[in-house]
Protein backbone atom coordinates (compact mmCIF):
# COMPACT_ATOMS: atom_id res chain seq x y z
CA UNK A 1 11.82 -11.50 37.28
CA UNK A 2 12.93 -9.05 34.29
CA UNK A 3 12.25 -12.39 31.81
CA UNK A 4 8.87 -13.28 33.01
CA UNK A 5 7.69 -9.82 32.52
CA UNK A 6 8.91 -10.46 29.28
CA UNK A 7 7.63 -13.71 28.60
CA UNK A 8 4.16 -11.83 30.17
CA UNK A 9 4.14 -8.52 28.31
CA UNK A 10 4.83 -10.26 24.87
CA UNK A 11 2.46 -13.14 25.31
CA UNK A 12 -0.64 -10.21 26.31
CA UNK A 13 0.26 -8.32 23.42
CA UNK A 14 0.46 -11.20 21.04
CA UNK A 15 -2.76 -12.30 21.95
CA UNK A 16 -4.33 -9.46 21.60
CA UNK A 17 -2.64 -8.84 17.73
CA UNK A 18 -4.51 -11.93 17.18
CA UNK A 19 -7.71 -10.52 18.07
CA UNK A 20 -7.98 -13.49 20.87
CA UNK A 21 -9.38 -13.36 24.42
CA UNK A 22 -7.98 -15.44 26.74
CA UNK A 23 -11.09 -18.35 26.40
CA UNK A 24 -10.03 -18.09 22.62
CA UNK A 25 -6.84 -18.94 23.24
CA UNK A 26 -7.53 -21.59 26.32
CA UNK A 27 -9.69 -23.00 23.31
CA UNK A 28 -6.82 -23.41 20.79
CA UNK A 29 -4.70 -24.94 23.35
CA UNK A 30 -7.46 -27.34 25.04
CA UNK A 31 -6.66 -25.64 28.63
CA UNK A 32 -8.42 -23.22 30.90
CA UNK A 33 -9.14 -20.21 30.96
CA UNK A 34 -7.79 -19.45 34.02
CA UNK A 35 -4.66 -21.19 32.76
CA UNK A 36 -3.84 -18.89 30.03
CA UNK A 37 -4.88 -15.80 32.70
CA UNK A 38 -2.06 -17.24 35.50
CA UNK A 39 0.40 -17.63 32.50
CA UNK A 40 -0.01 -13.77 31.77
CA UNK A 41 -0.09 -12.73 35.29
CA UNK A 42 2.06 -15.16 37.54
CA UNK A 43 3.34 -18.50 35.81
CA UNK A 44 5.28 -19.94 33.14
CA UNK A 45 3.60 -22.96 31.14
CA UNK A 46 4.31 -26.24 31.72
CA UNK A 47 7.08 -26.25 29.39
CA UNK A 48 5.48 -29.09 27.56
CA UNK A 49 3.76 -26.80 26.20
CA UNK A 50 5.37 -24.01 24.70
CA UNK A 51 5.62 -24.99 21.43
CA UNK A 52 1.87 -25.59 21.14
CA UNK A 53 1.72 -21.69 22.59
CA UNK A 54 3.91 -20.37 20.01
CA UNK A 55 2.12 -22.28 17.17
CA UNK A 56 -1.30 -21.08 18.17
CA UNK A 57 0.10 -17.56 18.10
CA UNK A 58 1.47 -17.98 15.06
CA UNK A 59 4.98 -17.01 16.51
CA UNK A 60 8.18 -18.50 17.93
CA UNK A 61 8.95 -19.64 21.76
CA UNK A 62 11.67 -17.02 21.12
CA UNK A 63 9.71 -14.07 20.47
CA UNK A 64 7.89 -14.78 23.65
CA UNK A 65 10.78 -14.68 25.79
CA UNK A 66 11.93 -11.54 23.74
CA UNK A 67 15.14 -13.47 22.05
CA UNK A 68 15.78 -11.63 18.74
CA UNK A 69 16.58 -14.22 15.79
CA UNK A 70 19.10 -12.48 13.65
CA UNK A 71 19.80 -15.70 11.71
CA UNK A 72 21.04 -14.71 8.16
CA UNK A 73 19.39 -17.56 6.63
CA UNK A 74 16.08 -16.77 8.05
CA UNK A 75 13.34 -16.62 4.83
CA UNK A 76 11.66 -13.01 5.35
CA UNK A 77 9.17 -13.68 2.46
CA UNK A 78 7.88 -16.50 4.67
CA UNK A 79 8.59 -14.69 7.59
CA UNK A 80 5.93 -11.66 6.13
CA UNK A 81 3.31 -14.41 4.92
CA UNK A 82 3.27 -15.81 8.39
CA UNK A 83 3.16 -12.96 9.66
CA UNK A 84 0.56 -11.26 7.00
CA UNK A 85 -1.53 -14.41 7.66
CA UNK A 86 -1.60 -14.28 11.46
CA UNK A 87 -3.36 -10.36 11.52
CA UNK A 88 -6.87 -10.11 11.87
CA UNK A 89 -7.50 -8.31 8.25
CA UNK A 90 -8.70 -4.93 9.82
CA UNK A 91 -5.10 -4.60 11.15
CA UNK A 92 -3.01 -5.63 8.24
CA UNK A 93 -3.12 -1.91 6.62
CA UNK A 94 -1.30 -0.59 9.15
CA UNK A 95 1.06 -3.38 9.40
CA UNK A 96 1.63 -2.78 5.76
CA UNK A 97 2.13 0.67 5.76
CA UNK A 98 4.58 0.29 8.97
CA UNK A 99 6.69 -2.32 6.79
CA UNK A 100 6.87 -0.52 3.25
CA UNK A 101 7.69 3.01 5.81
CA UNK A 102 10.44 0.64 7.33
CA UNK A 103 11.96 -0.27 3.81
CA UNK A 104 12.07 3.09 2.57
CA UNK A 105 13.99 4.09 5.94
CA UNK A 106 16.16 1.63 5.44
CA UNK A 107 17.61 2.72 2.28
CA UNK A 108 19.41 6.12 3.98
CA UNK A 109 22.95 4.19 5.14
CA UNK A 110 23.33 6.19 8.02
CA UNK A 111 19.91 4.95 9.46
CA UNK A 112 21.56 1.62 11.27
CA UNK A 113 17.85 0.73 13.10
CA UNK A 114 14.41 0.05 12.04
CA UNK A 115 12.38 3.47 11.27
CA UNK A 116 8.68 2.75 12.63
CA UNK A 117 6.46 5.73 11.40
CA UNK A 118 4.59 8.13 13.33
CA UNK A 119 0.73 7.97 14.31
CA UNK A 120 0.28 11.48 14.03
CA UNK A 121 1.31 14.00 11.65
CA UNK A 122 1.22 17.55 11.77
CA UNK A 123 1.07 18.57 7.98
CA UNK A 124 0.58 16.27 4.92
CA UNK A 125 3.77 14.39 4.97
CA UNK A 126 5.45 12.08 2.72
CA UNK A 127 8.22 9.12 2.79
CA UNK A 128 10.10 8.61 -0.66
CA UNK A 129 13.18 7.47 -2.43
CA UNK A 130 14.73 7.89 -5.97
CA UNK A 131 17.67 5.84 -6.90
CA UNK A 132 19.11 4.72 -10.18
CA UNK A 133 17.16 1.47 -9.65
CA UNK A 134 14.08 2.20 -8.17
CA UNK A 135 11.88 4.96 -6.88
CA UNK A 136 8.86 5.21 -4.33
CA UNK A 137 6.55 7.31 -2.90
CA UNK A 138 4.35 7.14 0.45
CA UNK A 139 1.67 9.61 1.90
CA UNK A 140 2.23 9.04 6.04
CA UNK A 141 -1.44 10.91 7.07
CA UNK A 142 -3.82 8.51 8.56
CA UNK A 143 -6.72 10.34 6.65
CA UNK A 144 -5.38 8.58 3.72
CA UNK A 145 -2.03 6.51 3.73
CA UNK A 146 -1.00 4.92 0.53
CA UNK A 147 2.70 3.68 -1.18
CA UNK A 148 3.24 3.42 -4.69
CA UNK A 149 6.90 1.77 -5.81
CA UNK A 150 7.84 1.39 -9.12
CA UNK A 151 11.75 -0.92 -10.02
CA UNK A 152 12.85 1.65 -12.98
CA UNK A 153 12.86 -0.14 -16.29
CA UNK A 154 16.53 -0.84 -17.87
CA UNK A 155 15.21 1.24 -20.79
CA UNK A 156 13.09 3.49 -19.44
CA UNK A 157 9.12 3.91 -18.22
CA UNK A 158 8.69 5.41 -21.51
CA UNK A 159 9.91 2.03 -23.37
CA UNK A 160 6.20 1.24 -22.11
CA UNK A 161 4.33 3.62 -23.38
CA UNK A 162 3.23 1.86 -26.50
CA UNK A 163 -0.37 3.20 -26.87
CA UNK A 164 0.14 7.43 -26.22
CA UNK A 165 -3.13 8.35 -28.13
CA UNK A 166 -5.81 5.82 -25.38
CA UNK A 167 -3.09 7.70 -22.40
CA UNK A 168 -3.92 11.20 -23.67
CA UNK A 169 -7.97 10.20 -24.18
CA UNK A 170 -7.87 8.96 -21.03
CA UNK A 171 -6.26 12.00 -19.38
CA UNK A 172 -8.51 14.03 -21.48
CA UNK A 173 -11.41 12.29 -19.90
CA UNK A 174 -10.18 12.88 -16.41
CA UNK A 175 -9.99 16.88 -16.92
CA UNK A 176 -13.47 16.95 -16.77
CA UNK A 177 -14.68 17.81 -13.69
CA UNK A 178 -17.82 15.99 -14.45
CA UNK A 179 -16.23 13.17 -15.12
CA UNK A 180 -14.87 12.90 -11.85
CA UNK A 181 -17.88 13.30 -10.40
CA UNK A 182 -19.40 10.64 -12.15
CA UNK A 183 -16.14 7.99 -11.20
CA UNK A 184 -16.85 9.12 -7.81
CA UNK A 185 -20.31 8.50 -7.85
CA UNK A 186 -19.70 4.83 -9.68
CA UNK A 187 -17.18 3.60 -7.35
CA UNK A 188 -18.93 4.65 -3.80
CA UNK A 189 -21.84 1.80 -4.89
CA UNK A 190 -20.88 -1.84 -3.92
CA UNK A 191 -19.57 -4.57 -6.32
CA UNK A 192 -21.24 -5.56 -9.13
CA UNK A 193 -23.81 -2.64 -8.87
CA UNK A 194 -25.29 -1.70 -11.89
CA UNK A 195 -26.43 1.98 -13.05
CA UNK A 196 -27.90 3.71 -15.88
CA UNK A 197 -27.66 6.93 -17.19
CA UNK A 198 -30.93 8.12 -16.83
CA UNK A 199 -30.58 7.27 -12.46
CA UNK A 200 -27.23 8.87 -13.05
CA UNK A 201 -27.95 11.82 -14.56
CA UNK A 202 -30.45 12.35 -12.18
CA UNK A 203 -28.26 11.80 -9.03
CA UNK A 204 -25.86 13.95 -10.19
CA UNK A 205 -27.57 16.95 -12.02
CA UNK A 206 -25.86 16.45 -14.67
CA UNK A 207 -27.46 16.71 -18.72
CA UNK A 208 -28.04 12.63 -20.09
CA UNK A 209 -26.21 13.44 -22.95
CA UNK A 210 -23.01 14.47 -21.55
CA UNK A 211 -23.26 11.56 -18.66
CA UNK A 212 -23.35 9.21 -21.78
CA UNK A 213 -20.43 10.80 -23.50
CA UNK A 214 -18.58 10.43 -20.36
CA UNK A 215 -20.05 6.62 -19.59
CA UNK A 216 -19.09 6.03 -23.18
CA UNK A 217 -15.23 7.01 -23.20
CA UNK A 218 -15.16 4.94 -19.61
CA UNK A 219 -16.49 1.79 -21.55
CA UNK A 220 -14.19 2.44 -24.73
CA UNK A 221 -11.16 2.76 -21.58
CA UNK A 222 -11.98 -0.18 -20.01
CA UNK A 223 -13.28 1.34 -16.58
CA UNK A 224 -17.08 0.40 -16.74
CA UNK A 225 -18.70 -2.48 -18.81
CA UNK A 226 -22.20 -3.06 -19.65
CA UNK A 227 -25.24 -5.16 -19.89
CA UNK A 228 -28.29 -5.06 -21.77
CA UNK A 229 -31.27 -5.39 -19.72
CA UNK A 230 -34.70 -6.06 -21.23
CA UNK A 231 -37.00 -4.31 -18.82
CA UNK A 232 -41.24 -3.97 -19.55
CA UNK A 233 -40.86 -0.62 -21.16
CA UNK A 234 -37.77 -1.68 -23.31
CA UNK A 235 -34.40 -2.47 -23.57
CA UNK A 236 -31.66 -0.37 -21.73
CA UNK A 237 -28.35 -0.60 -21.25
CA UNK A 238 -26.52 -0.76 -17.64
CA UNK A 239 -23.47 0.05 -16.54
CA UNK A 240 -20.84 -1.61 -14.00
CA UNK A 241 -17.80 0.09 -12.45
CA UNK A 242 -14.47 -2.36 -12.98
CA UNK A 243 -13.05 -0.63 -9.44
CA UNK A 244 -9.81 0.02 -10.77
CA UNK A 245 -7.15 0.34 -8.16
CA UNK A 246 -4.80 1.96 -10.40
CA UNK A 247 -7.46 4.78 -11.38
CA UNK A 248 -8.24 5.43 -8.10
CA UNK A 249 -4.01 6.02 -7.27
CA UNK A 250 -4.04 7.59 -10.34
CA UNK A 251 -6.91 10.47 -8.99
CA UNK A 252 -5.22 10.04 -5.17
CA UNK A 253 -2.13 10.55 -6.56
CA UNK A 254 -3.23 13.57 -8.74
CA UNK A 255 -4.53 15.67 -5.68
CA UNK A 256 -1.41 14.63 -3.61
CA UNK A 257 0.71 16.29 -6.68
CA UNK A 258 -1.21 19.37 -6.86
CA UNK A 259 -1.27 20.01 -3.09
CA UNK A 260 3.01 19.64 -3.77
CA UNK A 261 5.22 17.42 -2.10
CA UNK A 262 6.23 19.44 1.00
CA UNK A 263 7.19 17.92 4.45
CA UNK A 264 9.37 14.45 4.16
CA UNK A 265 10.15 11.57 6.39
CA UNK A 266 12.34 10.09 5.31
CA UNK A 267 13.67 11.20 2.23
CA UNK A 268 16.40 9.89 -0.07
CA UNK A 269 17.99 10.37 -3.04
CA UNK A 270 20.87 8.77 -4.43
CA UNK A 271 20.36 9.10 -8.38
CA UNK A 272 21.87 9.85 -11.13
CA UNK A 273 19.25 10.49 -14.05
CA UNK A 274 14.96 9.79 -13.80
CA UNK A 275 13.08 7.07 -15.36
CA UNK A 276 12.89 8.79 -18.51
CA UNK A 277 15.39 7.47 -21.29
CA UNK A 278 15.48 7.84 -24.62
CA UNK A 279 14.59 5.76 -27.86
CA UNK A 280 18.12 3.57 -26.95
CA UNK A 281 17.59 3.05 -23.59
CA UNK A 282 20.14 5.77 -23.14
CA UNK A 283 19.44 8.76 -20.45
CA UNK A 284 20.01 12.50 -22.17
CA UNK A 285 21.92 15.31 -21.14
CA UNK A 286 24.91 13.72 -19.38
CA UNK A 287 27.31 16.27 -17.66
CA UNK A 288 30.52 16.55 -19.38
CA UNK A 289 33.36 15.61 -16.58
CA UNK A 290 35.92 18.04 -15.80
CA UNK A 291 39.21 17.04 -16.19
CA UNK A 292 41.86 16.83 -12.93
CA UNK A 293 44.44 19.20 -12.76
CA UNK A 294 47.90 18.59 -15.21
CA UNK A 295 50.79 17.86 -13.29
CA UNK A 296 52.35 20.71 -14.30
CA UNK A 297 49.75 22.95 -14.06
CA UNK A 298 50.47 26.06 -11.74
């Protein structure tokens, strides 16, 4: 009795991960309706055919009967891609965020099951990780869950930084407020929208002179691009937002900074030195070791 409820429970909720109703999934299979409605209420299938079940949920006769596979040699990159795949796109975010919450748990050795992440949270909370390898960050609030990770360079993140003077225009772009506004404004229109600074300065209240300074160090970044458009009353020159995911982390990120890292779960650390390192690769300020006691020593 205890397996068919099983077999039941994990079939209805399967189906239902899918997005399917039961006449989608009598569809996939070429059977009834009624058949797939018995098979969740009061019957097995035929056992012919299981395996076309299990393939048109996109999972494994196993799962169904609630068998765990802890097979070693099991591929969990394809495992994730079939798995990725078989979500109705709506629902992979939260599948995502559940997984990369689940590898940051599982870093702490202590932790000897899977950590599955809370729907609710009662202050801005945050999952994270520094290590001598790698580091990671995670905001848990459903108003606005993201995860950032970052494998720390052999010779540093600063090793990268080979063009300092377009990082400090940029960040001196960004401390405008205006410009904010503006990158706000750009990226709320849909793709491939095009604006010009006259509409823009009008939107936003903001002088057509300093919109076009701004619009002009976004171009020179990379973060618009433009067309020239050869309207009745002349020429004029549009402007396109390049949606840049790693601007809009860097702005999300930003607030989530200021606002200070306060509640964590889960948090762990197990490092030595940061991702800074100097000129040689080498990390600074090393702690000189004390030395053991003598043998002699009283």
């Amino acid at each position: 009795m205890e397996k068919k409820n099983t077999f039941r429970s994990n079939l209805v909720k399967r189906r239902k991960e899918l997005g399917l109703t039961q006449d989608m999934l009598a569809q996939r299979m070429n059977v009834s309706p009624q058949a797939v409605s018995k098979w969740e209420n009061s019957s097995y299938p035929d056992p012919e055919l299981l395996p076309l079940l299990a393939k048109s949920l996109n999972t494994t006769i196993d799962s169904l009967f609630g068998i765990k596979n802890n097979d070693p040699g099991a591929d969990l990159l394809q495992l994730i891609h079939d798995r990725l795949q078989s979500i109705a796109p709506e629902k992979r975010p939260e599948f995502m965020m559940q997984m990369f919450y689940a590898a940051i748990y599982a870093y702490n050795p202590t932790f000897h099951s899977a950590g599955h992440m809370h729907m609710d949270y009662d202050q801005e909370t945050f999952a994270g990780m520094k290590t001598d390898y790698d580091v990671s960050v995670a905001r848990l609030n459903s108003d606005l869950r993201y995860f950032v990770y970052m494998e720390n360079p052999e010779k540093g993140v600063n090793s990268y930084f080979t063009n300092t003077k377009n990082m400090v225009r940029l960040l001196k772009t960004l401390a405008d407020e205006d410009a904010i506004r503006i990158i706000s404004y750009l990226g709320s229109g849909r793709r491939n929208r095009m604006h010009s600074v006259a509409v823009m300065s009008k939107r936003l209240d903001l002088p057509a002179d300093k919109v076009q300074y701004i619009i002009d160090r976004l171009d020179r970044l990379g973060l618009v691009w433009r067309v020239s458009v050869d309207l009745e009353e002349g020429e004029d020159i549009m402007y396109g937002y390049t949606h840049n995911q790693a601007l809009a982390m860097i702005l999300v990120l930003a607030e989530s900074i200021c606002n200070y890292f306060r509640s964590w779960d889960p948090a762990f650390d197990a490092y030595s030195f940061g991702v800074f390192k100097d000129e040689a690769g080498q990390t600074r300020n090393t702690f000189p070791e004390v030395s053991w006691w003598e043998d002699d020593e009283k």
